[in-house]
Protein backbone atom coordinates (compact mmCIF):
# COMPACT_ATOMS: atom_id res chain seq x y z
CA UNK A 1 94.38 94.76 75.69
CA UNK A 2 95.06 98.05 75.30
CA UNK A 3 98.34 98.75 77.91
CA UNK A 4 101.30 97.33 78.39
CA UNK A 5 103.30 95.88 81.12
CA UNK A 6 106.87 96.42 82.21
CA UNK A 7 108.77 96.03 84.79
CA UNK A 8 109.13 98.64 87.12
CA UNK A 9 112.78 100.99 87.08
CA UNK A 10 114.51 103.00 89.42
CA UNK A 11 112.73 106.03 87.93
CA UNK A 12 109.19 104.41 88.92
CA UNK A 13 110.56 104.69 92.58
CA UNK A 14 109.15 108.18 93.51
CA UNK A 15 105.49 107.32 91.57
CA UNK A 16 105.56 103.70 93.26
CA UNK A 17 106.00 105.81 96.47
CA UNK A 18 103.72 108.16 95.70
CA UNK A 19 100.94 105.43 95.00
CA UNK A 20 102.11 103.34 98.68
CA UNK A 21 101.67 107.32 100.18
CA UNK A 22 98.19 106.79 99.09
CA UNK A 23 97.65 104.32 101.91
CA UNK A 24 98.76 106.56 104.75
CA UNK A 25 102.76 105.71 105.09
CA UNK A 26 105.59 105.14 103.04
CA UNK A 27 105.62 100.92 103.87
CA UNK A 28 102.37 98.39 103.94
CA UNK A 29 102.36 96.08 106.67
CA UNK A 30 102.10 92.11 105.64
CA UNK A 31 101.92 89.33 108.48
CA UNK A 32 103.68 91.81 111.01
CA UNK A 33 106.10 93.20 108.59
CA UNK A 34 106.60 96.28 107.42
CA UNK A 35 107.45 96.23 103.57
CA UNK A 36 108.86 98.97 101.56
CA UNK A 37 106.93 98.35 98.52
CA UNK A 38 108.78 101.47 96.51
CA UNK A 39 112.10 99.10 96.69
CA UNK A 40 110.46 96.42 95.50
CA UNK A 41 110.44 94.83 92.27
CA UNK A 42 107.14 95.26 90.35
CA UNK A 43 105.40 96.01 87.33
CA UNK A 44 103.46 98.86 85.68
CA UNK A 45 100.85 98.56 83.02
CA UNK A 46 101.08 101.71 80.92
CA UNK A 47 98.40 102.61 78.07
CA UNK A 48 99.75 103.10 74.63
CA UNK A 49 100.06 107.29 75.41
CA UNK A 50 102.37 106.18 78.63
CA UNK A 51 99.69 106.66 80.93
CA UNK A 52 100.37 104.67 84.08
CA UNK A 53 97.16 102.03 84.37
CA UNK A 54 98.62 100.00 87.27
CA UNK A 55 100.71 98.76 89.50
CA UNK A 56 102.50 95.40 91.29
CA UNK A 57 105.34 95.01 93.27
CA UNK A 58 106.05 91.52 94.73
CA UNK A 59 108.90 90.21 96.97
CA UNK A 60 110.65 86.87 96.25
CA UNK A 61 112.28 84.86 99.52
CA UNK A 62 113.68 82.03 98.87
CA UNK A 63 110.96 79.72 96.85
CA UNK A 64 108.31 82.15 98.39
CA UNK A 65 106.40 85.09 96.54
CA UNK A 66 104.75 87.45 97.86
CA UNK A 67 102.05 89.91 95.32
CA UNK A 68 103.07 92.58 98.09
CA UNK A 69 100.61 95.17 96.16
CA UNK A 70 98.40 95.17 93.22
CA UNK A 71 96.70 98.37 91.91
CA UNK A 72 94.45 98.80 88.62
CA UNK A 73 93.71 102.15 88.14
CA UNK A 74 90.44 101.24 86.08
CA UNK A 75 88.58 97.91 86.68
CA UNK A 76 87.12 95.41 84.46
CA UNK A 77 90.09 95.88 82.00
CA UNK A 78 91.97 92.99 82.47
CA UNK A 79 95.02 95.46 84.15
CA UNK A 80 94.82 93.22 87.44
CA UNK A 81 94.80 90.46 86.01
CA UNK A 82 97.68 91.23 83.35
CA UNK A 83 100.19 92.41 86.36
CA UNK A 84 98.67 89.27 88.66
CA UNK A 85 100.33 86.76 85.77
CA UNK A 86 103.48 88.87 85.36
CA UNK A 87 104.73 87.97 89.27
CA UNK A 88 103.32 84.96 88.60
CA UNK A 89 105.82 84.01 85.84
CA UNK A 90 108.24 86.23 87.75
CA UNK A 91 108.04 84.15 90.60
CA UNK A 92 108.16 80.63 88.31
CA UNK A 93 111.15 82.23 86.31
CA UNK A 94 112.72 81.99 90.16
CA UNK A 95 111.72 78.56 91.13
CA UNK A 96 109.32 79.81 93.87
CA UNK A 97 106.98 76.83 94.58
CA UNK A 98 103.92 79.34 95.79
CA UNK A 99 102.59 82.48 95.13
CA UNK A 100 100.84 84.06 98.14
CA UNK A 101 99.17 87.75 99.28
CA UNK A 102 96.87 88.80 101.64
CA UNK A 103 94.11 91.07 101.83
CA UNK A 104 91.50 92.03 104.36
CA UNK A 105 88.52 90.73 105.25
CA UNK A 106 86.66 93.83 104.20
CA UNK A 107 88.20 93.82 100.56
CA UNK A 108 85.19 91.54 98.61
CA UNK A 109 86.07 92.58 95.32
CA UNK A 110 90.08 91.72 96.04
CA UNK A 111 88.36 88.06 97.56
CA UNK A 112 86.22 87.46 94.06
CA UNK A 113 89.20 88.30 92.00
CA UNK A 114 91.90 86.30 93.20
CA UNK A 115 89.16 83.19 93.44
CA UNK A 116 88.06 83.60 90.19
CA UNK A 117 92.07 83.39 89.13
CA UNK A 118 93.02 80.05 90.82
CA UNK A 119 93.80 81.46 93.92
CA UNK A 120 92.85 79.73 97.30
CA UNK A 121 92.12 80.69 100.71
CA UNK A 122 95.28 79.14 102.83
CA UNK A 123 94.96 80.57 106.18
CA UNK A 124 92.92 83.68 107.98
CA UNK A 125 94.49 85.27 110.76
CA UNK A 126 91.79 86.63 113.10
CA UNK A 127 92.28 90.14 114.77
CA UNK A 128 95.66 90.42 113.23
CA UNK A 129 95.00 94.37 112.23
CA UNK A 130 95.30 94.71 115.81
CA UNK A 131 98.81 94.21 115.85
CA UNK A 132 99.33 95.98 112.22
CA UNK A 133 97.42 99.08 113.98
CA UNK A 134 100.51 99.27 116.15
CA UNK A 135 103.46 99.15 113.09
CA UNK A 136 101.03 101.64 111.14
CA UNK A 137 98.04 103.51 112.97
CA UNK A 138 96.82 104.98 109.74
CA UNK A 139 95.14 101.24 109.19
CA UNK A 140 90.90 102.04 109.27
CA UNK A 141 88.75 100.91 112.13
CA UNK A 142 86.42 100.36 109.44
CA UNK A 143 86.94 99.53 105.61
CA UNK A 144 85.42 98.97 102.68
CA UNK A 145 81.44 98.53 102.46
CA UNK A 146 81.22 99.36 106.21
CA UNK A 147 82.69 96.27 107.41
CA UNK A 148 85.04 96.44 110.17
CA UNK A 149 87.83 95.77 109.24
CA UNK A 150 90.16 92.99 111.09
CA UNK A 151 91.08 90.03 109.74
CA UNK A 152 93.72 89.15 106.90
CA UNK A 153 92.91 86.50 104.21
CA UNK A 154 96.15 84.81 103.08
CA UNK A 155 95.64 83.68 99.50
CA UNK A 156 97.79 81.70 97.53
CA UNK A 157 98.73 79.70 94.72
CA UNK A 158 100.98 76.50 93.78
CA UNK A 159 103.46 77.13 91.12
């Protein structure tokens, strides 16, 4: 492992921001919410030169967590996975009995890698980027591999 993980300060805000910009507003939309990710908590994987490699934030209600966002700037380096376990023990250094996130039903490499890291598929909520379209119109008709993009895939994992 060549990077580091920390957690995020109030310096990361306008870079956190910068990265949630990247998805066409300043908040992400979970289960009919809008979330703020920037004023989050999170973590950012930095390479030994302080290179940001990554990015998590996560929101804790009561014994709930929620991986809000997860971004690894290069793939197949074990970033994802590194900030993944670091909300994880977040979350179990806060009693939360469940770690949870959804992603979209067009997003297969997001649905291989939480599988393949003991996460399970709790609940899909059909059409529901219908309703996110209204809170944030910036959300594709169409997403990743040319699949139309519409459902969200609520993953999670007992703690």
């Amino acid at each position: 492992m060549d990077f580091t993980i920390r957690q995020t300060t109030d310096i990361d805000r306008d870079w956190v921001l910068s990265i949630i910009r990247g998805w066409g507003a300043d908040f992400i939309v979970s289960r009919g919410r809008k979330l703020y990710a920037a004023e989050l908590p999170g973590f950012i994987a930095e390479s030994a030169g302080g290179k940001k490699a990554g990015l998590a934030t996560y929101e804790i209600i009561n014994d709930q967590c929620e991986l809000v966002t997860l971004d690894a700037f290069e793939q197949f380096r074990g970033i994802g996975t590194a900030l993944t376990e670091q909300v994880r023990l977040a979350a179990i250094d806060t009693d939360c009995t469940r770690l949870w996130l959804i992603t979209t039903n067009d997003n297969l490499d997001a649905i291989r890698f939480y599988q393949r890291r003991g996460f399970t598929i709790a609940t899909v909520h059909v059409n529901a980027l219908e309703y996110s379209r209204k809170l944030k119109p910036s959300i594709a008709r169409i997403g990743q591999h040319g699949i139309p993009l519409r459902d969200e895939i609520v993953f999670e994992m007992a703690l």
